[in-house]
N, C-alpha and C. Protein backbone atom coordinates (compact mmCIF):
# COMPACT_ATOMS: atom_id res chain seq x y z
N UNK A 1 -276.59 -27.95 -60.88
CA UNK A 1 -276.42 -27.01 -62.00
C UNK A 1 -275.06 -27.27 -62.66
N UNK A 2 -275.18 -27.44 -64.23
CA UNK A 2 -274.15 -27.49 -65.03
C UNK A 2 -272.93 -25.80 -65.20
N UNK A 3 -271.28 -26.77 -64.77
CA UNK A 3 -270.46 -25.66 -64.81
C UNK A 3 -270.10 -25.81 -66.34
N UNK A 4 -269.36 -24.79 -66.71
CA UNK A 4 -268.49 -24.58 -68.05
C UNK A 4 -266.82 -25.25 -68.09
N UNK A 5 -266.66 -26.23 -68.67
CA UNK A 5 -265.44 -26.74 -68.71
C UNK A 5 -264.76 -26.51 -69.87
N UNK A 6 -262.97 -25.92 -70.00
CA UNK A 6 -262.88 -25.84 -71.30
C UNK A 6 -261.47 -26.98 -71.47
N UNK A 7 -261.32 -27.34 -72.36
CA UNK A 7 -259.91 -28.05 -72.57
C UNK A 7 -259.45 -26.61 -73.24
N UNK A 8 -258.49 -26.11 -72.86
CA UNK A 8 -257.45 -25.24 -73.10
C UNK A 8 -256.60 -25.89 -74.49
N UNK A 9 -256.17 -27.12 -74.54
CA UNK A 9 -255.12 -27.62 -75.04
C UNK A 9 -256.14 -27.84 -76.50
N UNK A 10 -257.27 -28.12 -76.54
CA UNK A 10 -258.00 -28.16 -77.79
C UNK A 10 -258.80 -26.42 -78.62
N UNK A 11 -259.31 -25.60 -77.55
CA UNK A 11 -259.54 -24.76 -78.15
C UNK A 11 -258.40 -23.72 -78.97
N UNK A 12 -259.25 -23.19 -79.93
CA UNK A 12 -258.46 -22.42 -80.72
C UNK A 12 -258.49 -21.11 -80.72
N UNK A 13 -259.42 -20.68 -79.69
CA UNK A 13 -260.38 -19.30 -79.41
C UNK A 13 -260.70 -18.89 -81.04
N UNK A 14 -261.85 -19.51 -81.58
CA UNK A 14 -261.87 -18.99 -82.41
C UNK A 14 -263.16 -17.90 -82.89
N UNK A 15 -263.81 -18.08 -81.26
CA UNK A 15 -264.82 -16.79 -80.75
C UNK A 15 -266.71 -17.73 -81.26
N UNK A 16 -266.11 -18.81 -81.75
CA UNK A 16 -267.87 -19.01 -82.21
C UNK A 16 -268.56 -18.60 -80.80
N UNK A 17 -267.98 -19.87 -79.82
CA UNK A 17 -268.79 -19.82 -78.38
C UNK A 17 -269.33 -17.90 -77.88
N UNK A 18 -268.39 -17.30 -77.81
CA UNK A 18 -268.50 -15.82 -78.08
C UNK A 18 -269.44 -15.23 -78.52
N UNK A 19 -269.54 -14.94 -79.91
CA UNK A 19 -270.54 -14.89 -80.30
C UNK A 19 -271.66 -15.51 -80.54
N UNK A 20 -272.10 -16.90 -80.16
CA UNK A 20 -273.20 -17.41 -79.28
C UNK A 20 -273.63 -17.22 -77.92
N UNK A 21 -272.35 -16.57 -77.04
CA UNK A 21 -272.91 -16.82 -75.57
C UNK A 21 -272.01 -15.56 -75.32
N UNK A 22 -272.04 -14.44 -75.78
CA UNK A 22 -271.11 -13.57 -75.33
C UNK A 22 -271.35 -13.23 -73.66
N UNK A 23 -271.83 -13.03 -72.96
CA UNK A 23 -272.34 -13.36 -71.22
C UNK A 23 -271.43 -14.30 -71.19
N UNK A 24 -271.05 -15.60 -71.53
CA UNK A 24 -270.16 -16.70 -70.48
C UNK A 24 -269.09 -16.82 -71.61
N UNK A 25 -268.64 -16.17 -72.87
CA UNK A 25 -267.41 -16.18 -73.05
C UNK A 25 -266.96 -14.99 -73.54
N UNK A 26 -265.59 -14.86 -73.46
CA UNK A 26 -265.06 -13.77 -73.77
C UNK A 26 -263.15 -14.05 -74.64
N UNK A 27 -262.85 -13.91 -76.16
CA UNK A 27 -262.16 -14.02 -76.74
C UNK A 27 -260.98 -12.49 -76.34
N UNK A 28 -259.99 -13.20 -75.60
CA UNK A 28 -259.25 -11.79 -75.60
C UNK A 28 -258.64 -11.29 -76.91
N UNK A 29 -257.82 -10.12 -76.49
CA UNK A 29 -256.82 -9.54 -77.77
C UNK A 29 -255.87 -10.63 -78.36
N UNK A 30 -255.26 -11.22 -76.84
CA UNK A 30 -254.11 -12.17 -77.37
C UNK A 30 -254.63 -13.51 -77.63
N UNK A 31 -255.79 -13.64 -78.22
CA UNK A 31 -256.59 -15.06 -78.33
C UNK A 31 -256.49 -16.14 -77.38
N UNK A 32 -256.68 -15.48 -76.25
CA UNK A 32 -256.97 -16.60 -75.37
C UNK A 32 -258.64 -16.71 -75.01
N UNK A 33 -259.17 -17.64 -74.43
CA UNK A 33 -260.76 -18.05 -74.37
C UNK A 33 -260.51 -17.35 -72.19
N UNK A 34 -261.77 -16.92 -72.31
CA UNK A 34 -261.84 -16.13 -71.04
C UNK A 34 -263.31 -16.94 -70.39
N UNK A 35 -263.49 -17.43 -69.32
CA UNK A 35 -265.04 -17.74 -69.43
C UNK A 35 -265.77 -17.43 -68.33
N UNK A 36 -266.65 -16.26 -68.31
CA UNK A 36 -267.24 -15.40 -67.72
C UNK A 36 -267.94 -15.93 -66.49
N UNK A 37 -268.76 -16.73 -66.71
CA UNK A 37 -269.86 -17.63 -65.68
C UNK A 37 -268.70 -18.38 -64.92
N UNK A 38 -268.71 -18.25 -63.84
CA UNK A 38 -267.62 -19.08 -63.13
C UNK A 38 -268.71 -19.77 -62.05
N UNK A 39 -268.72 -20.67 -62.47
CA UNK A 39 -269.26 -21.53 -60.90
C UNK A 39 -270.54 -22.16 -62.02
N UNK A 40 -271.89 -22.33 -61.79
CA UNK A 40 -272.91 -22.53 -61.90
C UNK A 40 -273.45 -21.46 -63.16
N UNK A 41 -274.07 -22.38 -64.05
CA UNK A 41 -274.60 -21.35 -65.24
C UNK A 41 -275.76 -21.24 -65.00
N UNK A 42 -276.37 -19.62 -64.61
CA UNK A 42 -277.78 -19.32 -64.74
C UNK A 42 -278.60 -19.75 -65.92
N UNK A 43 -279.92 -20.06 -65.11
CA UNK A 43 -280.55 -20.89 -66.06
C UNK A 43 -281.14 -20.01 -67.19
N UNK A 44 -281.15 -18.67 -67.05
CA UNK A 44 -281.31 -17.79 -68.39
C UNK A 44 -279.98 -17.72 -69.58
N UNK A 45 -278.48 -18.18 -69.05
CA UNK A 45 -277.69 -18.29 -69.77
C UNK A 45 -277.60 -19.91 -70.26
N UNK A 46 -278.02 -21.29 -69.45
CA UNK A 46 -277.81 -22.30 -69.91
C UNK A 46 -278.44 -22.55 -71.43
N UNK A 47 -279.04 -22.23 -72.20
CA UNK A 47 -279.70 -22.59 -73.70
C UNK A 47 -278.39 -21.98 -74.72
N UNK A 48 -278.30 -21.23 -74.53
CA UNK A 48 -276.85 -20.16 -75.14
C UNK A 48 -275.80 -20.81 -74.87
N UNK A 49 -275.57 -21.37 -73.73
CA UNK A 49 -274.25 -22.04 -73.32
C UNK A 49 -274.62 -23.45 -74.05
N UNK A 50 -275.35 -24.33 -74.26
CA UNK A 50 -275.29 -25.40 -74.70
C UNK A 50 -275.46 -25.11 -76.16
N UNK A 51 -275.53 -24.09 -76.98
CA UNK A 51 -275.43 -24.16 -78.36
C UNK A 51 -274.14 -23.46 -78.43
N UNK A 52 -273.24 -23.07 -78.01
CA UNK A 52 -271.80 -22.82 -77.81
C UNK A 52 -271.30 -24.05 -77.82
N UNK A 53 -271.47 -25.22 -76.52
CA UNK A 53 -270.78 -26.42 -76.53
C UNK A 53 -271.50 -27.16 -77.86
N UNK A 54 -272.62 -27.10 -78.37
CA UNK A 54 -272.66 -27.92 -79.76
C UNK A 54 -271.89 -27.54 -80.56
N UNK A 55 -271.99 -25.68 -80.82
CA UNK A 55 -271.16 -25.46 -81.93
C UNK A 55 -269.73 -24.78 -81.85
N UNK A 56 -269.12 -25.59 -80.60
CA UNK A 56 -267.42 -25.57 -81.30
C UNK A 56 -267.04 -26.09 -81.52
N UNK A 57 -265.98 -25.64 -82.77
CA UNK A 57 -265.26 -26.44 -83.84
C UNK A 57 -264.44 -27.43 -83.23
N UNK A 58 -263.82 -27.31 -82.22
CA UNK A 58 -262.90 -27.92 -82.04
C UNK A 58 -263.45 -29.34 -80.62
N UNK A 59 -264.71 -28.70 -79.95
CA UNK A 59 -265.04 -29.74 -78.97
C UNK A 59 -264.11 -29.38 -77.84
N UNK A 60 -263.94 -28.46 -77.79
CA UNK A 60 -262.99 -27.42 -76.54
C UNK A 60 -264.08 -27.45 -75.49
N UNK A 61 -265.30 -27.01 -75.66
CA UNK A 61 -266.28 -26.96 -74.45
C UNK A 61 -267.39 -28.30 -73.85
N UNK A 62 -267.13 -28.12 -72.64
CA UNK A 62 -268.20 -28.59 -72.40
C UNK A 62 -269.39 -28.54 -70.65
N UNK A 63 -270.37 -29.16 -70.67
CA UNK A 63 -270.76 -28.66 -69.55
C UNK A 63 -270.97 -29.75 -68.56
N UNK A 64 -270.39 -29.57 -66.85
CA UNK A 64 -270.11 -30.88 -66.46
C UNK A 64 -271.06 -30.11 -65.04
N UNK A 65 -271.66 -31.26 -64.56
CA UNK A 65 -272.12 -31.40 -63.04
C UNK A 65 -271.41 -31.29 -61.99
């Protein structure tokens, strides 16, 4: 099962992933990226999580084995 990886140094928290996958991310107050699913992404959240890693801007996410 695919985990959630983020490069820190590329995202911008700019909440797309968020509001695609609000379950495995979470945009704080002080714009930092928070990411909910820790370990293994349930397979009812993996479809949501992979249109998060398509659609961020920056290529901050991704999902690794």
């Amino acid at each position: 099962m695919p985990k959630i990886v983020v490069d820190y140094d590329l995202c911008e928290a700019n909440a797309v992933c968020m509001d695609v996958a609000p379950d495995a991310f979470r945009v704080e107050d002080d714009d930092t990226l928070t990411v909910l699913i820790q370990g293994d992404v349930p397979a009812d959240q993996r479809a949501k999580v992979e249109d998060a890693v398509r659609l961020c801007p920056r290529q901050a996410i991704r999902l690794e084995d």
